[in-house]
N, C-alpha and C. Protein backbone atom coordinates (compact mmCIF):
# COMPACT_ATOMS: atom_id res chain seq x y z
N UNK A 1 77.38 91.99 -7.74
CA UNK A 1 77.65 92.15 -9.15
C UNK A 1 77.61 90.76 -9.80
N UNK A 2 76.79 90.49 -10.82
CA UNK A 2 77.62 89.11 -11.62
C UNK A 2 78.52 89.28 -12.80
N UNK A 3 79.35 88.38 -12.19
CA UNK A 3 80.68 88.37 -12.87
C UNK A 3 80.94 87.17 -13.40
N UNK A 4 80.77 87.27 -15.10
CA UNK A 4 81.47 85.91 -15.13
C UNK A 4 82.31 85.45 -15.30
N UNK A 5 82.73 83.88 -15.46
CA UNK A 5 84.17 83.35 -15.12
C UNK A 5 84.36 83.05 -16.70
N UNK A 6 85.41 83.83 -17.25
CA UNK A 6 85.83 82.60 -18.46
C UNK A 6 87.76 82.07 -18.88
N UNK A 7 87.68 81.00 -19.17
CA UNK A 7 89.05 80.38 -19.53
C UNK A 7 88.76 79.53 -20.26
N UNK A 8 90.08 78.92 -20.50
CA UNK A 8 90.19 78.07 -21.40
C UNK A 8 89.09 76.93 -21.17
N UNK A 9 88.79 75.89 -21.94
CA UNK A 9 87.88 74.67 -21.96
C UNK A 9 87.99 74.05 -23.03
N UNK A 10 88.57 73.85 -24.15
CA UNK A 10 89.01 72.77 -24.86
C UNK A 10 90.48 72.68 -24.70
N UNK A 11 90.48 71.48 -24.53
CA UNK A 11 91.95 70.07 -24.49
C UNK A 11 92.00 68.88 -25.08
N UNK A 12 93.28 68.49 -25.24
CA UNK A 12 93.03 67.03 -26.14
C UNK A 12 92.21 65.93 -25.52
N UNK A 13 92.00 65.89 -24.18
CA UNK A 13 91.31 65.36 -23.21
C UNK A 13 90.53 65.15 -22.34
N UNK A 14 89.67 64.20 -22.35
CA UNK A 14 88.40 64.47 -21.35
C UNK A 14 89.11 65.32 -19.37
N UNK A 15 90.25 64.62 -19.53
CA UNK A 15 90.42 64.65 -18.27
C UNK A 15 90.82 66.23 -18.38
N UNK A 16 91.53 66.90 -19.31
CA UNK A 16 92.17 68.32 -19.15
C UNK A 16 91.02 69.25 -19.56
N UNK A 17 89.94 68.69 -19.86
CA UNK A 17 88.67 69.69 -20.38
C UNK A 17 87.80 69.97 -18.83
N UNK A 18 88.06 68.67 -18.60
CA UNK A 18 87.44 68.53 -16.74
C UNK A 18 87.81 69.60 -15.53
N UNK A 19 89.40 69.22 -16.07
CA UNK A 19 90.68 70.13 -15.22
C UNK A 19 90.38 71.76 -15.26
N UNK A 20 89.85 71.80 -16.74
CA UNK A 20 89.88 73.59 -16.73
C UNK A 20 88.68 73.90 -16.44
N UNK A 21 87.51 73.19 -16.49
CA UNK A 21 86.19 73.90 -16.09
C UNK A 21 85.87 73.67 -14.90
N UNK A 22 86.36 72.45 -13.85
CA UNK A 22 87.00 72.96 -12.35
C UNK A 22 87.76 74.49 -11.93
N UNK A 23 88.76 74.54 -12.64
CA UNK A 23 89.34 75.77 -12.64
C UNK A 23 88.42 77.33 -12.45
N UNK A 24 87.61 77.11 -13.32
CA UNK A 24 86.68 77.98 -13.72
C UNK A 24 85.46 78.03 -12.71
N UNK A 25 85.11 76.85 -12.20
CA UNK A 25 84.26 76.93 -11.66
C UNK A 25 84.61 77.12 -10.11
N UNK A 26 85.91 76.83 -9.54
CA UNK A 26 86.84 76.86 -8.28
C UNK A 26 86.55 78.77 -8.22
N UNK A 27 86.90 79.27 -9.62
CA UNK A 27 87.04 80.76 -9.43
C UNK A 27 85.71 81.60 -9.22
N UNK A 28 84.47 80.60 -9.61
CA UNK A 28 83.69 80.98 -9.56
C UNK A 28 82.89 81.20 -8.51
N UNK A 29 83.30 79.74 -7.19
CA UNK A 29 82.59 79.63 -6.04
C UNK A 29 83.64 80.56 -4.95
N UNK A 30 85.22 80.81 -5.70
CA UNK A 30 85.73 82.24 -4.53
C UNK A 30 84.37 83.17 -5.04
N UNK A 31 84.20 83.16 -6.49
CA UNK A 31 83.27 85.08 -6.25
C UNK A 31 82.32 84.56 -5.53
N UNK A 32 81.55 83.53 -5.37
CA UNK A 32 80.53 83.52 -4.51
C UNK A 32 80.49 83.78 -3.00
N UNK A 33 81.55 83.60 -2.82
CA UNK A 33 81.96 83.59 -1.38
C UNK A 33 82.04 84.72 -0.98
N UNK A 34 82.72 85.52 -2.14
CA UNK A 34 82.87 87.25 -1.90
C UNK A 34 81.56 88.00 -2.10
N UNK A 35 80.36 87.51 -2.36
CA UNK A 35 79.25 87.64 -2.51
C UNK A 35 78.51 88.45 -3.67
N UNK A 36 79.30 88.00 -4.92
CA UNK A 36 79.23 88.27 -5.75
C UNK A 36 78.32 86.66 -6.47
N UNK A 37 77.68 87.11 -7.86
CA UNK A 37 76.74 85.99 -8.52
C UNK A 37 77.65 85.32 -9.84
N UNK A 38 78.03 84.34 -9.53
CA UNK A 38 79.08 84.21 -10.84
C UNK A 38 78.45 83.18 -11.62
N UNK A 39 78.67 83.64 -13.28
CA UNK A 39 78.01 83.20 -14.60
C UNK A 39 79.37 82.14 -15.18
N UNK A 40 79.35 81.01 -15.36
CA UNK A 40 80.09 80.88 -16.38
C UNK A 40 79.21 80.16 -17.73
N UNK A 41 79.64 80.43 -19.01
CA UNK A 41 78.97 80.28 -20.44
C UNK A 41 79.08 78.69 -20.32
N UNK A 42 80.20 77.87 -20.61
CA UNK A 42 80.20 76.53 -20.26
C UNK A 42 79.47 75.85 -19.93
N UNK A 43 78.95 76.10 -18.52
CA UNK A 43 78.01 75.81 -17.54
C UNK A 43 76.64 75.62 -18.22
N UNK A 44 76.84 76.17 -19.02
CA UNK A 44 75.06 76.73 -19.88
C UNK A 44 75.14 76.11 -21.28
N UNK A 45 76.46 76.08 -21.47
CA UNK A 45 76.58 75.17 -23.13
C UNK A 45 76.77 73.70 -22.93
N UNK A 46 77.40 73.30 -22.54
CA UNK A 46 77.95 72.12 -21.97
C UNK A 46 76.31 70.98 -22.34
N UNK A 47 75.80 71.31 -20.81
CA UNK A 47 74.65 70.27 -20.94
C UNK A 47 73.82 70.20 -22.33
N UNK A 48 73.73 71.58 -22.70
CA UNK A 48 72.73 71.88 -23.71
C UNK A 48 73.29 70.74 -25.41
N UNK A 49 74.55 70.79 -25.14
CA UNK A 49 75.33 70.29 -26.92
C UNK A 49 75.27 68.60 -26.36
N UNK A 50 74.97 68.34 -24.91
CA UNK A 50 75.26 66.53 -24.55
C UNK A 50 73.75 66.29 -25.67
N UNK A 51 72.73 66.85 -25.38
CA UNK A 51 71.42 66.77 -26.44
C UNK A 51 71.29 66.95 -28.01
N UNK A 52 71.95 68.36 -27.68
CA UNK A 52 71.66 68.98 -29.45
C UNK A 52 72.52 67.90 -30.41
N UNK A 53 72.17 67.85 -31.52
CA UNK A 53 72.43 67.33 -32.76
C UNK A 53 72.87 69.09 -33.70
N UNK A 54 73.79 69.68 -33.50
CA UNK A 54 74.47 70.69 -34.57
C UNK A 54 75.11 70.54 -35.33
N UNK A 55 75.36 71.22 -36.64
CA UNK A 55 76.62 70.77 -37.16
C UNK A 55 77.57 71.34 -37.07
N UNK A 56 77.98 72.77 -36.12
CA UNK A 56 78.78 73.51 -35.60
C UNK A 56 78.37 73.88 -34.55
N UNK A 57 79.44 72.56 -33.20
CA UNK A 57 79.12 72.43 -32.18
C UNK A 57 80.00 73.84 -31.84
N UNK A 58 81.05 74.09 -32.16
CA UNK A 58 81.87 75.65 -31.66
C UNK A 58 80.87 76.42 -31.74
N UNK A 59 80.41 76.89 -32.63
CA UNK A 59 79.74 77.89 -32.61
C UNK A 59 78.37 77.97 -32.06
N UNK A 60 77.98 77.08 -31.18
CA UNK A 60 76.88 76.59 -30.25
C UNK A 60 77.07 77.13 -29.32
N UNK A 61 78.05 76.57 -28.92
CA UNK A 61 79.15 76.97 -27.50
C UNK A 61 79.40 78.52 -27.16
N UNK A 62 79.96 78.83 -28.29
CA UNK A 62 80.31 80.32 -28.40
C UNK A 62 78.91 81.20 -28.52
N UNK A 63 77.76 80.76 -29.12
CA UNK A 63 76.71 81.38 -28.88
C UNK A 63 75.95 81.62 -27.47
N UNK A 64 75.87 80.23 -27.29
CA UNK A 64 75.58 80.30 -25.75
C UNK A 64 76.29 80.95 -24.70
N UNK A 65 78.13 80.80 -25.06
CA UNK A 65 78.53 81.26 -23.77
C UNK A 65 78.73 82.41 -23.98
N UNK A 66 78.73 83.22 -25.49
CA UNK A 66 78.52 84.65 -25.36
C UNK A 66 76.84 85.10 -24.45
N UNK A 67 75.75 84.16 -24.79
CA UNK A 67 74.49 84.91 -24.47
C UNK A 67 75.05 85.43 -22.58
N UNK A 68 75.51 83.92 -22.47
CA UNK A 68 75.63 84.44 -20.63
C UNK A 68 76.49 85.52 -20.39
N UNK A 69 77.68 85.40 -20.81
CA UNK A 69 78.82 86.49 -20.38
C UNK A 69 78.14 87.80 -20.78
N UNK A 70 77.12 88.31 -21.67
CA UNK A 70 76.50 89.09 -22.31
C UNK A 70 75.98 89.83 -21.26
N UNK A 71 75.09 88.81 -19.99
CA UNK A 71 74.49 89.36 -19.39
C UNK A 71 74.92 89.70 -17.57
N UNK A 72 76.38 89.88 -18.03
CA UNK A 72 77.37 89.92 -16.98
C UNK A 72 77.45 91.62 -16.83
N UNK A 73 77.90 92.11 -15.56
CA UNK A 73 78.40 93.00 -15.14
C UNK A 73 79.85 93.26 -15.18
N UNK A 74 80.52 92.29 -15.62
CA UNK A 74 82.23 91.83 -15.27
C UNK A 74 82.59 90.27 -16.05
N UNK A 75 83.85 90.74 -16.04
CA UNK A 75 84.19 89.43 -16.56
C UNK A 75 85.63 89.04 -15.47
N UNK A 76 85.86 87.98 -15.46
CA UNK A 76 86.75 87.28 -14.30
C UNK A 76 87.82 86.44 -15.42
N UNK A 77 88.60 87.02 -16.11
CA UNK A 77 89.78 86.03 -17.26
C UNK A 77 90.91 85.15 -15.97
N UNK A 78 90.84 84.09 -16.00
CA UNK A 78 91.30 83.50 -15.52
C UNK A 78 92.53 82.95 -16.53
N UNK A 79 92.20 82.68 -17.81
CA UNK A 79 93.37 82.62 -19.02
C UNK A 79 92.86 82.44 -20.20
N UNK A 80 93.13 82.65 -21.03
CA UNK A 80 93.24 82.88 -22.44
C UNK A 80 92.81 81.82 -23.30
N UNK A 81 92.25 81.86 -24.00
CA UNK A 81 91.73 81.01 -24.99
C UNK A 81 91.07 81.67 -26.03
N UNK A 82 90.81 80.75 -27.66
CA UNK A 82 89.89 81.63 -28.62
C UNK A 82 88.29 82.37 -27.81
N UNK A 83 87.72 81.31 -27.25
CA UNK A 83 86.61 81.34 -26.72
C UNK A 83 87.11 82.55 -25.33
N UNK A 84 87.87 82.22 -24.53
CA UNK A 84 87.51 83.41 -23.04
C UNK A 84 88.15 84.62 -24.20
N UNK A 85 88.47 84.94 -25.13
CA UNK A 85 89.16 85.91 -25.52
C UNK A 85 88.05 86.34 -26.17
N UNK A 86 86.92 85.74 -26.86
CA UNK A 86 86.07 86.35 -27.47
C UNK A 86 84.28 87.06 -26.10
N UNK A 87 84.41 86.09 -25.37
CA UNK A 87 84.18 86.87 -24.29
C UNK A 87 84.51 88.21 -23.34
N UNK A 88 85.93 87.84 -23.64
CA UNK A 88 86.36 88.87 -22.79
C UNK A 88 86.14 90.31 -23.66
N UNK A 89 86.20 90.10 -25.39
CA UNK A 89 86.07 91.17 -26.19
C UNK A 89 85.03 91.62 -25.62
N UNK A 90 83.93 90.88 -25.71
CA UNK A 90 82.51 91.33 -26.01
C UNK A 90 82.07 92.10 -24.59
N UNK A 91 82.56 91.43 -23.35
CA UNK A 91 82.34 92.55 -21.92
C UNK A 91 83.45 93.68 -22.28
N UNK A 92 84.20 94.04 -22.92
CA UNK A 92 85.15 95.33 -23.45
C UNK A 92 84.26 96.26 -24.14
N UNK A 93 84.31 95.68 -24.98
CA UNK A 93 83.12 96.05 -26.15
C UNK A 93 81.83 96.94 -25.54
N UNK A 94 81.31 96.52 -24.33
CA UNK A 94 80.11 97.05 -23.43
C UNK A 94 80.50 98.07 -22.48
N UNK A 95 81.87 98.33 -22.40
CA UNK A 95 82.69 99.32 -21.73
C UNK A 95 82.64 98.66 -19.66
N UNK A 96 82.71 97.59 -19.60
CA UNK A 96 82.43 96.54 -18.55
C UNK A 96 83.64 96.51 -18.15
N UNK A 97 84.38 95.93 -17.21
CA UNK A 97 85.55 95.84 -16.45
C UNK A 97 85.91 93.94 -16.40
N UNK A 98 87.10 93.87 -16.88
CA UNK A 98 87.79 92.59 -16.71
C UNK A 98 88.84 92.70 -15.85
N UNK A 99 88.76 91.77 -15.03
CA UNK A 99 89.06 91.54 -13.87
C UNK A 99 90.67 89.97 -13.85
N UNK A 100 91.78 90.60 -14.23
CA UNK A 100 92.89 89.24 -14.42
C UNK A 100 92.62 88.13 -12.98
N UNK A 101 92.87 88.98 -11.83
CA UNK A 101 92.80 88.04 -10.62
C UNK A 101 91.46 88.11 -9.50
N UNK A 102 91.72 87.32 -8.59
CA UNK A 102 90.28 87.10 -8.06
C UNK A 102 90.57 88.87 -7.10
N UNK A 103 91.77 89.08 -6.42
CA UNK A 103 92.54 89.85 -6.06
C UNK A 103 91.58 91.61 -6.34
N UNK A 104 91.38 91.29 -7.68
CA UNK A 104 91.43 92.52 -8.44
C UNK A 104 89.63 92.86 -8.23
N UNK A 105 89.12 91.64 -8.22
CA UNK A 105 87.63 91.96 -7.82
C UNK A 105 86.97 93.09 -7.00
N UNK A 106 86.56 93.68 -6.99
CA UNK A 106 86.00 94.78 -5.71
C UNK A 106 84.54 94.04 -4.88
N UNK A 107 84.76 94.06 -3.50
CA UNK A 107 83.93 94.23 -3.02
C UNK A 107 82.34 94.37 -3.46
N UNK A 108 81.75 93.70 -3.40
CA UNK A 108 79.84 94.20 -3.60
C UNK A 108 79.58 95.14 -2.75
């Protein structure tokens, strides 16, 4: 199944922005392990905004990391934020399954 990972990712700090998309990405290489394909949006926005010149870098972000989570089977909320909350709507929204713990995952 791919499932993607979303949480928080903005902080007042380079180092706590680091901290949570480790987080995210820690949760991402358990689903791999469980042999599942895990998406996170970040991952895909991130590099793309170090280039772009926007004038609404949020809503870059949020575009992009909706396109990926979009094309998810699952979503993996690891915690709450404007952004994993608007993700998490949008796999709801598709009648898709969110998943609080790694725990809660099923089997491939």
């Amino acid at each position: 199944m791919i499932i993607g990972v979303a949480g928080p990712y903005s902080a007042p700090t380079a180092e706590a922005r680091q901290a949570n998309l480790d987080a995210m990405n820690a949760a991402a290489a358990r689903l791999l392990e469980m042999g599942h394909v895990p998406l996170i949006g970040m991952n895909a926005a991130i590099p793309v905004l170090v280039q772009a010149q926007v004038p609404d870098r949020y809503k870059a972000v949020m575009d992009i990391s909706l396109a990926v989570i979009g094309a998810c089977d699952a979503l993996l909320l690891i915690g709450e934020s404007p952004g994993a909350n608007k993700e998490r709507n949008l796999i709801l929204s598709r009648g898709k399954p969110v998943y609080l713990r790694l725990e809660d995952v099923p089997e491939p």
